[in-house]
C-alpha atoms as a PDB file:
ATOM      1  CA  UNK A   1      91.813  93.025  74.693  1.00  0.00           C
ATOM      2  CA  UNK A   2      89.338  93.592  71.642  1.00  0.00           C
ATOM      3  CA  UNK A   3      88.480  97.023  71.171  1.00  0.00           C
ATOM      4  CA  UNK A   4      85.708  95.752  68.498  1.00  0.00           C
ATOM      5  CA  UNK A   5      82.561  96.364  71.158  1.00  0.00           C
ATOM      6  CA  UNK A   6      84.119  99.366  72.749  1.00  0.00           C
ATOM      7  CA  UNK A   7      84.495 101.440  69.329  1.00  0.00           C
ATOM      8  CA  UNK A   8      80.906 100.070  67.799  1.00  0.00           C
ATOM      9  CA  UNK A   9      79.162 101.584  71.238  1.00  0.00           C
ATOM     10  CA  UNK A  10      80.896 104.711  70.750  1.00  0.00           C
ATOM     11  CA  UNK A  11      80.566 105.644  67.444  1.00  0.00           C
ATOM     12  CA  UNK A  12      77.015 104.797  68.463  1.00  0.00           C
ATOM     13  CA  UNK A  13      76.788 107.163  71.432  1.00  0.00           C
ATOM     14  CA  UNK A  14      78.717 110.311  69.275  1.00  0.00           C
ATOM     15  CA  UNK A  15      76.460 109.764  66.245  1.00  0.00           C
ATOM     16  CA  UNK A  16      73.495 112.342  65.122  1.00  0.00           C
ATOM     17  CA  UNK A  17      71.439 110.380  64.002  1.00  0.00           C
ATOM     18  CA  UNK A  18      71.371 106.622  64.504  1.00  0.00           C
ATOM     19  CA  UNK A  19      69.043 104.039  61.855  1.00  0.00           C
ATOM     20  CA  UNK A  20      69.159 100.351  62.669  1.00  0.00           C
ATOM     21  CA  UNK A  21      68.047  97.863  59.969  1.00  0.00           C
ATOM     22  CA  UNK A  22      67.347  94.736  61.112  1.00  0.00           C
ATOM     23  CA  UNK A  23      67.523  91.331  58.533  1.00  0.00           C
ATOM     24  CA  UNK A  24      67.251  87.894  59.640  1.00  0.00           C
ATOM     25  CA  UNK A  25      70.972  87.296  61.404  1.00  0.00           C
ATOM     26  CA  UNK A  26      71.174  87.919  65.012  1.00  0.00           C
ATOM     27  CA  UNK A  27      75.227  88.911  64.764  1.00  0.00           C
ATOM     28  CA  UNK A  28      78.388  88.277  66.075  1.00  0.00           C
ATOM     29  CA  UNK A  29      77.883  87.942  69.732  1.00  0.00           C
ATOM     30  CA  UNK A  30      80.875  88.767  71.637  1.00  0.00           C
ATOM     31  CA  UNK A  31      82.697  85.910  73.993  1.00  0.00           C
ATOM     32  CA  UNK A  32      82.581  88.771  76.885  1.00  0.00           C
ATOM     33  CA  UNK A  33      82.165  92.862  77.237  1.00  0.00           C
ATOM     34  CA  UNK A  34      85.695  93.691  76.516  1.00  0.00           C
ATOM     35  CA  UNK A  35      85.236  97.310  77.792  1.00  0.00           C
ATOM     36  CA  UNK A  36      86.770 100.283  79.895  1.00  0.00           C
ATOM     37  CA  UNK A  37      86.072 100.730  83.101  1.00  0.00           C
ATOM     38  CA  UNK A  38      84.811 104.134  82.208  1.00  0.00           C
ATOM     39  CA  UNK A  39      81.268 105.141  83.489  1.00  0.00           C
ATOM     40  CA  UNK A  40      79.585 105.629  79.683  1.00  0.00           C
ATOM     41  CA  UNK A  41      80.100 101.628  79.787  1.00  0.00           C
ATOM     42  CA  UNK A  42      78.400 100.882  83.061  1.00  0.00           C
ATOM     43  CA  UNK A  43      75.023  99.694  81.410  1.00  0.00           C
ATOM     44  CA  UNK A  44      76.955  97.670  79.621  1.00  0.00           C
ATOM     45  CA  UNK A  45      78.397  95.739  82.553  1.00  0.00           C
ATOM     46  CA  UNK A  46      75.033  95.065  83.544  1.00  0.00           C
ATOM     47  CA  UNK A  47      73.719  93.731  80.969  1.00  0.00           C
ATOM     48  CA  UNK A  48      72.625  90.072  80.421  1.00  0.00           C
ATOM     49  CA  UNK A  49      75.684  88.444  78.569  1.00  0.00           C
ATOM     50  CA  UNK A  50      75.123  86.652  75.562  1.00  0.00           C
ATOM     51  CA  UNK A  51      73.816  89.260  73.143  1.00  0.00           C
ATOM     52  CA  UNK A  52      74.970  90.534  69.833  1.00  0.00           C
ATOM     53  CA  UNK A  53      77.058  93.661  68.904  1.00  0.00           C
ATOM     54  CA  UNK A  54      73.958  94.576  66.723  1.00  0.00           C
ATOM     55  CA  UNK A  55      71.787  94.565  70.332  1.00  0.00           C
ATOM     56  CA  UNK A  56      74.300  96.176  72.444  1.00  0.00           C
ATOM     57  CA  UNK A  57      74.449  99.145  69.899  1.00  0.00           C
ATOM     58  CA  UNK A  58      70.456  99.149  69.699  1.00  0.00           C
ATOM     59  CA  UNK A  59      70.440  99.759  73.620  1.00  0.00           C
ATOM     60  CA  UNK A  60      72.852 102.269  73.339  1.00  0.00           C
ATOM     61  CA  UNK A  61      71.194 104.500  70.794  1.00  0.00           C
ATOM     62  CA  UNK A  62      67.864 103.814  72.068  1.00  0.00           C
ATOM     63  CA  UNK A  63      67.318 103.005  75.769  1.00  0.00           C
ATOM     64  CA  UNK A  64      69.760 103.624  77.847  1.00  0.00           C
ATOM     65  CA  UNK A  65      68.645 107.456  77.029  1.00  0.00           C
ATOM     66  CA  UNK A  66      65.393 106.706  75.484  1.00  0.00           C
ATOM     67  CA  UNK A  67      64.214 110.967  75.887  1.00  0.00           C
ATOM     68  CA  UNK A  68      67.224 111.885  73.739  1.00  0.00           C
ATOM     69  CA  UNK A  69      66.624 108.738  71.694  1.00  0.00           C
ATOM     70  CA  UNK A  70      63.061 109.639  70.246  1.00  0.00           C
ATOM     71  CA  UNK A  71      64.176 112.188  67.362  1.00  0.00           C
ATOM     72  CA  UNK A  72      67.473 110.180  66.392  1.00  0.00           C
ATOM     73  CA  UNK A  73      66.616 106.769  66.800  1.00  0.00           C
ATOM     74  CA  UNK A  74      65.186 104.373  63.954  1.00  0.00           C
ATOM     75  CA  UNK A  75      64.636 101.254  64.264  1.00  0.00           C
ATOM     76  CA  UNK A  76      63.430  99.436  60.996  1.00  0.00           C
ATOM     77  CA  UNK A  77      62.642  95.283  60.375  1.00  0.00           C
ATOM     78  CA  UNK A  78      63.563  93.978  57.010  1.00  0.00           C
ATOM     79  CA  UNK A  79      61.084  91.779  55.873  1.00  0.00           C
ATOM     80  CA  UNK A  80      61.448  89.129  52.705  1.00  0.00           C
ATOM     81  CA  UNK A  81      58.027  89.752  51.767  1.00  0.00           C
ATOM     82  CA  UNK A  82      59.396  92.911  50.355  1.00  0.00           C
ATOM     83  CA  UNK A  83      61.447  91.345  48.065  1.00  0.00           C
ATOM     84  CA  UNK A  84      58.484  89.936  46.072  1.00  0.00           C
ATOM     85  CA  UNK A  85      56.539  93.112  46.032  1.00  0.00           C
ATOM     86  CA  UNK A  86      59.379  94.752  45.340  1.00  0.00           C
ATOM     87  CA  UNK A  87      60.607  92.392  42.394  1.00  0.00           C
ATOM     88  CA  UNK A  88      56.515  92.445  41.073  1.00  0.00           C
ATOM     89  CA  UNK A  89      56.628  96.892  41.282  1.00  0.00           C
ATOM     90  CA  UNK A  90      59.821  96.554  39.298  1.00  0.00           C
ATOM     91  CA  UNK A  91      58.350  94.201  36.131  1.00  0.00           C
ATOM     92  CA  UNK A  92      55.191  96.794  35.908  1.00  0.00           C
ATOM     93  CA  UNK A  93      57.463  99.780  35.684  1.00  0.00           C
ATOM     94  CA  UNK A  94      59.666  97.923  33.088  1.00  0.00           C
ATOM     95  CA  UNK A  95      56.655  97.028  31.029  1.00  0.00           C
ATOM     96  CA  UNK A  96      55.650 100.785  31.856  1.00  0.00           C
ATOM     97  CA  UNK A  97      59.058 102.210  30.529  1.00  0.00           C
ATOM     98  CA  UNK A  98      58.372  99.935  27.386  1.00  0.00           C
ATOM     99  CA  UNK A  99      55.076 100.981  26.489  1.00  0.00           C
ATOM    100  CA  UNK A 100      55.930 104.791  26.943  1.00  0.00           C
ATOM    101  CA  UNK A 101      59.043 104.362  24.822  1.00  0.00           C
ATOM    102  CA  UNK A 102      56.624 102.216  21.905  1.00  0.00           C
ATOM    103  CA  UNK A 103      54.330 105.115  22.147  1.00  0.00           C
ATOM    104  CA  UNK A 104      57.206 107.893  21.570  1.00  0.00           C
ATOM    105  CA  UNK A 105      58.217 105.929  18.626  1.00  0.00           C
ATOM    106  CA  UNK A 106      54.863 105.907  17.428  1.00  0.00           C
ATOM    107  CA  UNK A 107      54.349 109.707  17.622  1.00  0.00           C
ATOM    108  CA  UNK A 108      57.638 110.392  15.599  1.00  0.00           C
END
């Protein structure tokens, strides 16, 4: 028996605070729910098989209590376009960082 599922979902269920970034893999999706019988894993049972570790911990932080879930769940989409903006707002501040520098030299 793998214990993999069983100690992702509850490390999920005893965290504070729980922030899920999602890229553009789906995960390792488990053969079967290797779980305990015990009741905290009854959703589980349930649910459809065929999904990924990554969903299965989703659910668990953020609907199968979805009240408690509202102030320590965060759910955020990675998207490539940020990549370019991101790699575009890095060359102006470089250029930035090289003008102010030319400009303290200038003053001395």
């Amino acid at each position: 028996m793998s214990r993999t599922l069983e100690l992702c979902l509850t490390e999920v269920s005893r965290c504070q605070l729980f922030v899920g970034i999602l890229g553009e893999r789906y995960g390792w999706v488990p053969s079967e729910y290797d779980i305990p019988s015990s009741p905290e894993f009854d959703w589980v049972r349930e649910y459809p098989p065929g999904a990924s570790a990554t969903e299965l911990e989703i659910y668990q932080a953020a609907l199968v209590k979805p009240a408690d879930a509202l102030e320590k769940s965060f759910l955020y989409i990675r998207s490539n376009e940020f990549l370019k903006y991101a790699k575009f707002a890095l060359c102006r501040f470089s250029l930035f960082l090289h003008y102010l520098i030319s400009c303290i030299e200038i003053m001395k």
